[in-house]
PDB file of N, CA and C in Angstrom:
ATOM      1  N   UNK A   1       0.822  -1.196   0.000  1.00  0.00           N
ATOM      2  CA  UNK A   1       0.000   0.000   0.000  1.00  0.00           C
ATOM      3  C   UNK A   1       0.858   1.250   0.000  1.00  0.00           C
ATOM      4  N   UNK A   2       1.849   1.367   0.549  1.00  0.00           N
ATOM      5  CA  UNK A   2       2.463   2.453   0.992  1.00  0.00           C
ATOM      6  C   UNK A   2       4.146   2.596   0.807  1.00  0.00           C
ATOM      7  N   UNK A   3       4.614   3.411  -0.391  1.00  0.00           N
ATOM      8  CA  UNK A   3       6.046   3.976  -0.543  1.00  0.00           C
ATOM      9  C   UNK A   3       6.842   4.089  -0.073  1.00  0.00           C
ATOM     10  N   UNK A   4       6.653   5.087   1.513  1.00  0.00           N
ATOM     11  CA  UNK A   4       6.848   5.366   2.013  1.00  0.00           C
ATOM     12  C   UNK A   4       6.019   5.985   3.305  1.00  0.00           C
ATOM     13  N   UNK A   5       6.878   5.913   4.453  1.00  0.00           N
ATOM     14  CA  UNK A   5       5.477   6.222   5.967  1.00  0.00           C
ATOM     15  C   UNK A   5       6.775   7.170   6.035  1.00  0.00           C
ATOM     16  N   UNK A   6       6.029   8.386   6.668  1.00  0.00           N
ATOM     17  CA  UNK A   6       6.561   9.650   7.989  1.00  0.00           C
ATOM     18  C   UNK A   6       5.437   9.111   9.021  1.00  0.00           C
ATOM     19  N   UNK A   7       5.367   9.911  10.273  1.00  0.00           N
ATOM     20  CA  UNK A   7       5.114   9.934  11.387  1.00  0.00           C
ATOM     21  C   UNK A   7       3.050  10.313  11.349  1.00  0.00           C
ATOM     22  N   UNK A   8       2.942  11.295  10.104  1.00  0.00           N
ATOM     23  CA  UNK A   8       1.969  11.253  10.190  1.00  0.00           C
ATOM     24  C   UNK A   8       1.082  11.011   8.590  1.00  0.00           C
ATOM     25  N   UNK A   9       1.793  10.638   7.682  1.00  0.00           N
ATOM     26  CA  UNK A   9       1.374  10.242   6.814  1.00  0.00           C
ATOM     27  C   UNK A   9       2.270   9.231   6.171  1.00  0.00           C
ATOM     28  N   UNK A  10       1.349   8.888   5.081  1.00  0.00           N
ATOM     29  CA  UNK A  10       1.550   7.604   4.295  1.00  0.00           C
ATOM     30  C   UNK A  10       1.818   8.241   3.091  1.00  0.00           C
ATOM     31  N   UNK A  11       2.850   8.102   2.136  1.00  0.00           N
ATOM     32  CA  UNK A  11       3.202   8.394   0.555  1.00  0.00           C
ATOM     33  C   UNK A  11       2.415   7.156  -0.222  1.00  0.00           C
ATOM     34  N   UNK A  12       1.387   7.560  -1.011  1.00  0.00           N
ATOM     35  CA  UNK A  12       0.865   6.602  -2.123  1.00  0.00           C
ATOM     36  C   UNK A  12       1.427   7.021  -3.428  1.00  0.00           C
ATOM     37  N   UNK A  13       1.992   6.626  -4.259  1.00  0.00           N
ATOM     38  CA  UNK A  13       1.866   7.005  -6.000  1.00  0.00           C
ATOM     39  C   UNK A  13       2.443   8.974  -5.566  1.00  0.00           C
ATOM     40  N   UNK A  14       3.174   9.011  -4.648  1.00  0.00           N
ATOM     41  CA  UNK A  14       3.667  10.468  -5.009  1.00  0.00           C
ATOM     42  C   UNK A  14       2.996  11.346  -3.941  1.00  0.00           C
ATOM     43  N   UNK A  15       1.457  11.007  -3.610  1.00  0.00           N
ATOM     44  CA  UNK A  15       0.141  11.666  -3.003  1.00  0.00           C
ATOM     45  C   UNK A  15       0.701  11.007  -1.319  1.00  0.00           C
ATOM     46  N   UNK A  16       0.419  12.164  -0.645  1.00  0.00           N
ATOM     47  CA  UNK A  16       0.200  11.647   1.227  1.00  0.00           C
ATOM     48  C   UNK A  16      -1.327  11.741   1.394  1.00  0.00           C
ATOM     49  N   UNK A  17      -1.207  10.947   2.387  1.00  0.00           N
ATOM     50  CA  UNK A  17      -2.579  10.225   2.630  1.00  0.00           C
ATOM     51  C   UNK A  17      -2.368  10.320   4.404  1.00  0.00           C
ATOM     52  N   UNK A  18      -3.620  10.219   5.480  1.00  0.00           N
ATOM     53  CA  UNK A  18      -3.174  10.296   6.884  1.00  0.00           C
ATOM     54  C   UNK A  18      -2.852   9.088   7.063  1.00  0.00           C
ATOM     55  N   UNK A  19      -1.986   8.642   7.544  1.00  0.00           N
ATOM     56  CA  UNK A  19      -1.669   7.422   8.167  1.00  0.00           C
ATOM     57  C   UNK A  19      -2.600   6.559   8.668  1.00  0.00           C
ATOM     58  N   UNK A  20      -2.904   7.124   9.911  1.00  0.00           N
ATOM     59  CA  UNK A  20      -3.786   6.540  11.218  1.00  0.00           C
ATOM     60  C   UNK A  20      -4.996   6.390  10.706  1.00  0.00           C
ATOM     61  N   UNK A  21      -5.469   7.196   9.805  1.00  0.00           N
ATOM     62  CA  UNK A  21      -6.560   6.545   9.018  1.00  0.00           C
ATOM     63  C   UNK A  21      -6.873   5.310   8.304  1.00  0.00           C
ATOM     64  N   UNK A  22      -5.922   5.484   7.310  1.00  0.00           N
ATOM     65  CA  UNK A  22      -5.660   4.149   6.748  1.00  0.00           C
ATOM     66  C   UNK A  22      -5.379   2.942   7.378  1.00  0.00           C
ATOM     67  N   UNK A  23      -4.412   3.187   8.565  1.00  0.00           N
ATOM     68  CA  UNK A  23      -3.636   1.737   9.272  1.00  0.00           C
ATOM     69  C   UNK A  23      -5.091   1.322   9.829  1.00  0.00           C
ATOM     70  N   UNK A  24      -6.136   2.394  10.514  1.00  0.00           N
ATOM     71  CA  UNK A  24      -7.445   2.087  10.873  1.00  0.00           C
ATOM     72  C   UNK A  24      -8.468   1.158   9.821  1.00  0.00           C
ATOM     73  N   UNK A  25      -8.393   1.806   9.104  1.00  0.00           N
ATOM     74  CA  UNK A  25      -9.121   0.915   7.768  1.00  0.00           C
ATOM     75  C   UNK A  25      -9.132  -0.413   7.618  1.00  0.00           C
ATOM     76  N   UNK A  26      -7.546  -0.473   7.160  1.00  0.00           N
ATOM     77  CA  UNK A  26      -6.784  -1.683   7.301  1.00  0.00           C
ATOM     78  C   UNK A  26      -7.202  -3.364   8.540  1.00  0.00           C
ATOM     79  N   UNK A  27      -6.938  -2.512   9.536  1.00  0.00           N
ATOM     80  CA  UNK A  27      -7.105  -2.891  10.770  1.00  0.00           C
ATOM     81  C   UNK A  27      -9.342  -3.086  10.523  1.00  0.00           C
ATOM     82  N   UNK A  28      -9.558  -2.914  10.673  1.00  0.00           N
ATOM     83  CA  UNK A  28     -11.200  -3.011  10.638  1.00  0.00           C
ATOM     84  C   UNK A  28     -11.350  -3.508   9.531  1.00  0.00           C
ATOM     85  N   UNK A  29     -10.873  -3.901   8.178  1.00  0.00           N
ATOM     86  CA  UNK A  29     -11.161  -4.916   7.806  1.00  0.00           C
ATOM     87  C   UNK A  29     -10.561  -6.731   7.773  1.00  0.00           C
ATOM     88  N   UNK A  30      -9.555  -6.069   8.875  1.00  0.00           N
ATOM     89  CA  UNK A  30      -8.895  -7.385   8.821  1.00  0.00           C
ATOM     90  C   UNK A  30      -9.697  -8.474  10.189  1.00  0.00           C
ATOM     91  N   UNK A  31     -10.062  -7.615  10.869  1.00  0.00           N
ATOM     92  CA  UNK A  31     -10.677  -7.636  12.329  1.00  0.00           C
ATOM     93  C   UNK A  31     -11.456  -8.975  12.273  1.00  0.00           C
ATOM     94  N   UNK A  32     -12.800  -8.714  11.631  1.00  0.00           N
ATOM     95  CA  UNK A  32     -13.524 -10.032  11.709  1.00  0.00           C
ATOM     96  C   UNK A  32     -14.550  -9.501  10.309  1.00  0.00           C
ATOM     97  N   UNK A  33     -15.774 -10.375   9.772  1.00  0.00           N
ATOM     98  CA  UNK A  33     -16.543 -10.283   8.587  1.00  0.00           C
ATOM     99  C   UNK A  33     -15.975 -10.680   7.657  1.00  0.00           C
ATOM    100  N   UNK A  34     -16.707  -9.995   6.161  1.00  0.00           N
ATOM    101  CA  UNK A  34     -16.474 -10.344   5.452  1.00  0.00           C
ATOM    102  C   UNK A  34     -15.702  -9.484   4.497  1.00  0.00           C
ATOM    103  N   UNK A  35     -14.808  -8.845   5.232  1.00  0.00           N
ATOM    104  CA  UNK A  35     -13.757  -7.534   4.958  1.00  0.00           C
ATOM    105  C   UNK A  35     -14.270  -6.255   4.030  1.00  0.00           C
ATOM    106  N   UNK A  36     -15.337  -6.220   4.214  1.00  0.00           N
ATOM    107  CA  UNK A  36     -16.256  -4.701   4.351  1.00  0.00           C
ATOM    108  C   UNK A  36     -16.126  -3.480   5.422  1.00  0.00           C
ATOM    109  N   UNK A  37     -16.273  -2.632   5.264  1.00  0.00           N
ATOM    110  CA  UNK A  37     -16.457  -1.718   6.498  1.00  0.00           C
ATOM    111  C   UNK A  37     -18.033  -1.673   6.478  1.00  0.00           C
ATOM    112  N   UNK A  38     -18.266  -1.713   8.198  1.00  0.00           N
ATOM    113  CA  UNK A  38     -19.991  -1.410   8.409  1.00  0.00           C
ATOM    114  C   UNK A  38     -20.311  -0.542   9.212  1.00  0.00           C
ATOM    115  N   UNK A  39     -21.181   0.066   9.571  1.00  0.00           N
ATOM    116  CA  UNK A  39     -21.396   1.137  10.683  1.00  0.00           C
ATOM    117  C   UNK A  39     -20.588   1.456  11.204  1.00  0.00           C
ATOM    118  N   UNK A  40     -20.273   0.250  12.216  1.00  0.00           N
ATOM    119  CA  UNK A  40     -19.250   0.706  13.338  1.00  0.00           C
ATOM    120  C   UNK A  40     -18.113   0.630  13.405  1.00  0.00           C
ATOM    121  N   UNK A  41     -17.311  -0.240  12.108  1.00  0.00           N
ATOM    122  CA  UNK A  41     -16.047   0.670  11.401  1.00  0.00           C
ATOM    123  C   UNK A  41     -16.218   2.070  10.985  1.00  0.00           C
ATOM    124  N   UNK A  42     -17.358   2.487  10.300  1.00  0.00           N
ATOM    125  CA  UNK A  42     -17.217   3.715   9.806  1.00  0.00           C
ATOM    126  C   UNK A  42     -17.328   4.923  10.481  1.00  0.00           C
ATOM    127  N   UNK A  43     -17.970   4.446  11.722  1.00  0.00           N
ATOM    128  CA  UNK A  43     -18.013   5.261  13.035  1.00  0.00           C
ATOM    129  C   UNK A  43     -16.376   5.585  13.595  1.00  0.00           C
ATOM    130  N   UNK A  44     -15.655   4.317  13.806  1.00  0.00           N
ATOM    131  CA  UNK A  44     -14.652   4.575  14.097  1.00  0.00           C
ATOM    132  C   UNK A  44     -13.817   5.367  13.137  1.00  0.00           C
ATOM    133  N   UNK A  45     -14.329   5.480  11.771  1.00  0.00           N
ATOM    134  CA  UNK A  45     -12.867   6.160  10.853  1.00  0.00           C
ATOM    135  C   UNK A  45     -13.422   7.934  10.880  1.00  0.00           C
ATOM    136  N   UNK A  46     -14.723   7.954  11.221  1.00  0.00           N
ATOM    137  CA  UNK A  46     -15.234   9.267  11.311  1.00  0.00           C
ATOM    138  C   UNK A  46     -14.628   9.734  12.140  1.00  0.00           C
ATOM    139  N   UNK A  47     -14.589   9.082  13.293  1.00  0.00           N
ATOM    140  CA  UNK A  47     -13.953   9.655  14.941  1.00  0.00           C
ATOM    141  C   UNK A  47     -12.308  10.315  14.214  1.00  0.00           C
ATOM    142  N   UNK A  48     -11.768   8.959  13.664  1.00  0.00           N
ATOM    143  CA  UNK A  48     -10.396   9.548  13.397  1.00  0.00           C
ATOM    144  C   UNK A  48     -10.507  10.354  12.521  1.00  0.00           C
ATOM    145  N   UNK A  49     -11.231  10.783  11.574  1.00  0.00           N
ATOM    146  CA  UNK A  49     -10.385  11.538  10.560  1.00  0.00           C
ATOM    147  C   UNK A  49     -11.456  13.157  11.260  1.00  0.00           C
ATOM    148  N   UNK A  50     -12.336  13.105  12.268  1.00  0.00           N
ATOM    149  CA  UNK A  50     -12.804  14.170  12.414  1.00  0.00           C
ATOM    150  C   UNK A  50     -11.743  14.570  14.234  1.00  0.00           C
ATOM    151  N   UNK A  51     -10.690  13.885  14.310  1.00  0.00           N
ATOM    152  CA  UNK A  51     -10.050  13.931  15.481  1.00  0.00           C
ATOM    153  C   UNK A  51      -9.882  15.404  15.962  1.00  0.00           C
ATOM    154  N   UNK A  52      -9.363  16.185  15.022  1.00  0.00           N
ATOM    155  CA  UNK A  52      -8.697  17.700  14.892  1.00  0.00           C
ATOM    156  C   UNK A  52     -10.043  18.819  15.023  1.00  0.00           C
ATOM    157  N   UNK A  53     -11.064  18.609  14.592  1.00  0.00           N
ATOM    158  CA  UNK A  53     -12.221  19.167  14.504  1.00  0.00           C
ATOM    159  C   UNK A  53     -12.473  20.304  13.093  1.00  0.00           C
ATOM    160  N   UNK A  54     -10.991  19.420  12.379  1.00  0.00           N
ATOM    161  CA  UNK A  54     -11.031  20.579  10.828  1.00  0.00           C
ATOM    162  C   UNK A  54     -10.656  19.042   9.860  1.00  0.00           C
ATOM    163  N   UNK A  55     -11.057  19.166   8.345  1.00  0.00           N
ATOM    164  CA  UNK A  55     -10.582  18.116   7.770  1.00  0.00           C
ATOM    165  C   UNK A  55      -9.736  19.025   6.609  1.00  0.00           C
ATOM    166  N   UNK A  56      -8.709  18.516   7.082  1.00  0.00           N
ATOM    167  CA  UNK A  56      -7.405  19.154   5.872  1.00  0.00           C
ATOM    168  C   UNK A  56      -7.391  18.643   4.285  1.00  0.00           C
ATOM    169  N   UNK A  57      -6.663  18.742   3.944  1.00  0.00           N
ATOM    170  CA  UNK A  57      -6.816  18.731   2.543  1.00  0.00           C
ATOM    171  C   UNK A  57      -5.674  17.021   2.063  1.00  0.00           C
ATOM    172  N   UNK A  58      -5.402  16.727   3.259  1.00  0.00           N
ATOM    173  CA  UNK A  58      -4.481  15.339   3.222  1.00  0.00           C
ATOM    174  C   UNK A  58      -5.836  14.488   3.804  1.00  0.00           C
ATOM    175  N   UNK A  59      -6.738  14.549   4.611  1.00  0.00           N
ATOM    176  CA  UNK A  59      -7.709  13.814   5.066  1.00  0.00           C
ATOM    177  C   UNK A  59      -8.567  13.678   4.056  1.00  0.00           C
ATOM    178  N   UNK A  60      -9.302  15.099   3.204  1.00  0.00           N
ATOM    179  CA  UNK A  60     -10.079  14.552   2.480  1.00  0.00           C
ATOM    180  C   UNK A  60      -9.881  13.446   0.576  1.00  0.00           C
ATOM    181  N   UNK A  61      -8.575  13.537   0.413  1.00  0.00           N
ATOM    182  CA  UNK A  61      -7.855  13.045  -0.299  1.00  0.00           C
ATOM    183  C   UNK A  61      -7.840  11.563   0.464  1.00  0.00           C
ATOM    184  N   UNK A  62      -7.881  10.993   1.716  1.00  0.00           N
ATOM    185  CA  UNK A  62      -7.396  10.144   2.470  1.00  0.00           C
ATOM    186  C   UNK A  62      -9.109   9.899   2.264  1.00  0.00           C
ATOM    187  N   UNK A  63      -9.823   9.914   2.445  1.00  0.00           N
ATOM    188  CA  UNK A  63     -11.442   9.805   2.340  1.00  0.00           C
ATOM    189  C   UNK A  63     -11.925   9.705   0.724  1.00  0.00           C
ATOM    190  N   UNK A  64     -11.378  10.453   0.039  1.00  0.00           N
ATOM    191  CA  UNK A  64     -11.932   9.422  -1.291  1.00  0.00           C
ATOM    192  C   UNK A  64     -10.686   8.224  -1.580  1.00  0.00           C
ATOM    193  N   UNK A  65      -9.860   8.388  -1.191  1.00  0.00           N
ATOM    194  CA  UNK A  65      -8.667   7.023  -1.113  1.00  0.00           C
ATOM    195  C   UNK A  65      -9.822   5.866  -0.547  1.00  0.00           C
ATOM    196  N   UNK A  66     -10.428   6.289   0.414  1.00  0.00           N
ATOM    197  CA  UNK A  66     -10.796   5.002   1.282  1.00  0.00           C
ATOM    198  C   UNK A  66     -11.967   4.148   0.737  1.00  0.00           C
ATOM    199  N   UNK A  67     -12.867   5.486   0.103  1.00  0.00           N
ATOM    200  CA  UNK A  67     -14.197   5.200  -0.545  1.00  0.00           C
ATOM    201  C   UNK A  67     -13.500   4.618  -1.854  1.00  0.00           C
ATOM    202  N   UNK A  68     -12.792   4.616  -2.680  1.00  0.00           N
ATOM    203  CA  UNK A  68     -12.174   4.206  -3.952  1.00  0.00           C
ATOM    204  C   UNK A  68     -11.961   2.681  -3.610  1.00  0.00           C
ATOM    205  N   UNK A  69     -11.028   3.009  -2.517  1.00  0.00           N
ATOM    206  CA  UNK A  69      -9.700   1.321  -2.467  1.00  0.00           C
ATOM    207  C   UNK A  69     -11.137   0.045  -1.451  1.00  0.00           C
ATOM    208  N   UNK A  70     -11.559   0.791  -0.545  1.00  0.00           N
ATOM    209  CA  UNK A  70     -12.120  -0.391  -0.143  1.00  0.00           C
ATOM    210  C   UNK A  70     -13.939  -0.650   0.157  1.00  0.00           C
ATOM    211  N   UNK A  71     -13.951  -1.395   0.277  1.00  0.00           N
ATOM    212  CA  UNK A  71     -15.245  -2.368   0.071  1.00  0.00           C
ATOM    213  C   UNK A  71     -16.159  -1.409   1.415  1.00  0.00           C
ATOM    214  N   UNK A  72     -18.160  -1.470   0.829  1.00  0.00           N
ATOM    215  CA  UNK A  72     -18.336  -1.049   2.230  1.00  0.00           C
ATOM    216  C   UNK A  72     -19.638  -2.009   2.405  1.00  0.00           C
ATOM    217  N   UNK A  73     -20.676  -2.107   3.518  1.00  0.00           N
ATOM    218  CA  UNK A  73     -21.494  -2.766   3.318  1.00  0.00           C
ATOM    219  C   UNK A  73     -22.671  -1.616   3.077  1.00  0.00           C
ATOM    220  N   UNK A  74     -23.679  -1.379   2.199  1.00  0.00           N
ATOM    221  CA  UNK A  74     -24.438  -0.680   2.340  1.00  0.00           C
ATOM    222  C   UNK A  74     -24.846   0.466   3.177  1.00  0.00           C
ATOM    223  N   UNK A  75     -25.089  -0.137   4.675  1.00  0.00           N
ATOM    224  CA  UNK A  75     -25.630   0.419   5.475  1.00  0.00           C
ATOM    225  C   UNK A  75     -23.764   1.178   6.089  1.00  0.00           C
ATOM    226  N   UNK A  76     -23.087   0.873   6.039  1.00  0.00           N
ATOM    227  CA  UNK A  76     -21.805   1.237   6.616  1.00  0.00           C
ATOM    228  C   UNK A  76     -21.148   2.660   5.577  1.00  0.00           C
ATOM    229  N   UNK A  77     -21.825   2.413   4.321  1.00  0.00           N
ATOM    230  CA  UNK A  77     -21.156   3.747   3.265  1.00  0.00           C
ATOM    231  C   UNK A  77     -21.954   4.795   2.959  1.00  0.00           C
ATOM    232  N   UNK A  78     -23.099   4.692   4.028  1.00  0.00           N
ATOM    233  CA  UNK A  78     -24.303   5.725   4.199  1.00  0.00           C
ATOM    234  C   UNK A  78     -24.226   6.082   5.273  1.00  0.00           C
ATOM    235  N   UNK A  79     -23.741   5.209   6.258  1.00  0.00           N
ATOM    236  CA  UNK A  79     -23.130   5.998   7.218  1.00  0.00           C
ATOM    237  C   UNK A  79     -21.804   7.256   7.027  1.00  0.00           C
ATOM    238  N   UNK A  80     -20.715   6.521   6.459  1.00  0.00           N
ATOM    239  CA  UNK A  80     -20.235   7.233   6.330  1.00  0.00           C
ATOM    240  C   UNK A  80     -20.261   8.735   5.213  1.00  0.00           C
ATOM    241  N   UNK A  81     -20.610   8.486   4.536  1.00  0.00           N
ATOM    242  CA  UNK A  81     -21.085   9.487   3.616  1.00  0.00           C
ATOM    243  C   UNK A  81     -22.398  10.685   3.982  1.00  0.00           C
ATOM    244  N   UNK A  82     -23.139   9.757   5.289  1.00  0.00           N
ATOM    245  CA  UNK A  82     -24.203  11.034   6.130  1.00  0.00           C
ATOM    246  C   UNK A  82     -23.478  11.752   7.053  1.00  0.00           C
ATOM    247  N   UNK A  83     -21.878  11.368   7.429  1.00  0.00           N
ATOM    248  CA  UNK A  83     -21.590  12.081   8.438  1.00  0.00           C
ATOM    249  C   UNK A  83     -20.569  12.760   7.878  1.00  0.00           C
ATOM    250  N   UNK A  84     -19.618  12.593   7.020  1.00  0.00           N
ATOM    251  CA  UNK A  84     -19.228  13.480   6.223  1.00  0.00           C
ATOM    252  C   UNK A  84     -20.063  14.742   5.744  1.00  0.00           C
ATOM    253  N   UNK A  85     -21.315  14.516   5.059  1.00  0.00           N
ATOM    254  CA  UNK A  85     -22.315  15.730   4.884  1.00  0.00           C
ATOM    255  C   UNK A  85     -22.453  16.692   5.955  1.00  0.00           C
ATOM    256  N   UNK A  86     -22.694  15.658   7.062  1.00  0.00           N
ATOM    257  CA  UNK A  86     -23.338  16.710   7.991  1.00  0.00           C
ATOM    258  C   UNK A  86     -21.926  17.306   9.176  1.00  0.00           C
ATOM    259  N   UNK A  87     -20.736  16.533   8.913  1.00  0.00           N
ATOM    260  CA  UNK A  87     -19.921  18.009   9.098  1.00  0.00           C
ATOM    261  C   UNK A  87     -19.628  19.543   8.910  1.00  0.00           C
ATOM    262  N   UNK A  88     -19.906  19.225   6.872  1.00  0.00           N
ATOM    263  CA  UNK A  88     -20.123  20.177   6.016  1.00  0.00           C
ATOM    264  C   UNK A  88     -20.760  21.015   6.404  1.00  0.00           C
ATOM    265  N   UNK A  89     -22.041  20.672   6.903  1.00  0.00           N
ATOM    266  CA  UNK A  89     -22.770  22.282   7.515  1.00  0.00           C
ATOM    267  C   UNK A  89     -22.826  22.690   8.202  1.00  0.00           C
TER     268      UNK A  89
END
């Protein structure tokens, strides 16, 4: 997955990405199922990537990375995608 790691990001293809996000990802689909993210993975990646209470411009790059590269279950990519929105406003 990853080029190169610093401390707080991950080098993909040239592009940084947040780390702790991803290693999170990673980690929650390796966990247990059927290597989907569901609710309460996506709960947990909200927590992290809304940690700072601002989403930078390496997080939201790191958020269509996540929606691109991995799998979700229905109800888990409406989660995440309703709480992304409703940061926005």
């Amino acid at each position: 997955m990853s080029d190169k790691s610093t401390n707080y990001y991950t080098t993909i293809d040239g592009l940084n990405y947040d780390k702790k996000v991803l290693e999170l990802a990673e980690e929650l689909i390796k966990k247990k199922g059927d290597g989907r993210l569901s609710i309460k993975a996506t709960d947990l990646l909200i927590e992290k990537i809304f940690d700072k209470k601002i989403i930078t411009n390496t997080e939201y790059r790191t958020i269509f990375y996540v929606l691109s590269k991995y799998k979700f279950t229905k109800q888990g990519k409406e989660n995440f995608l309703d709480k992304l929105i409703k940061f926005n406003n």
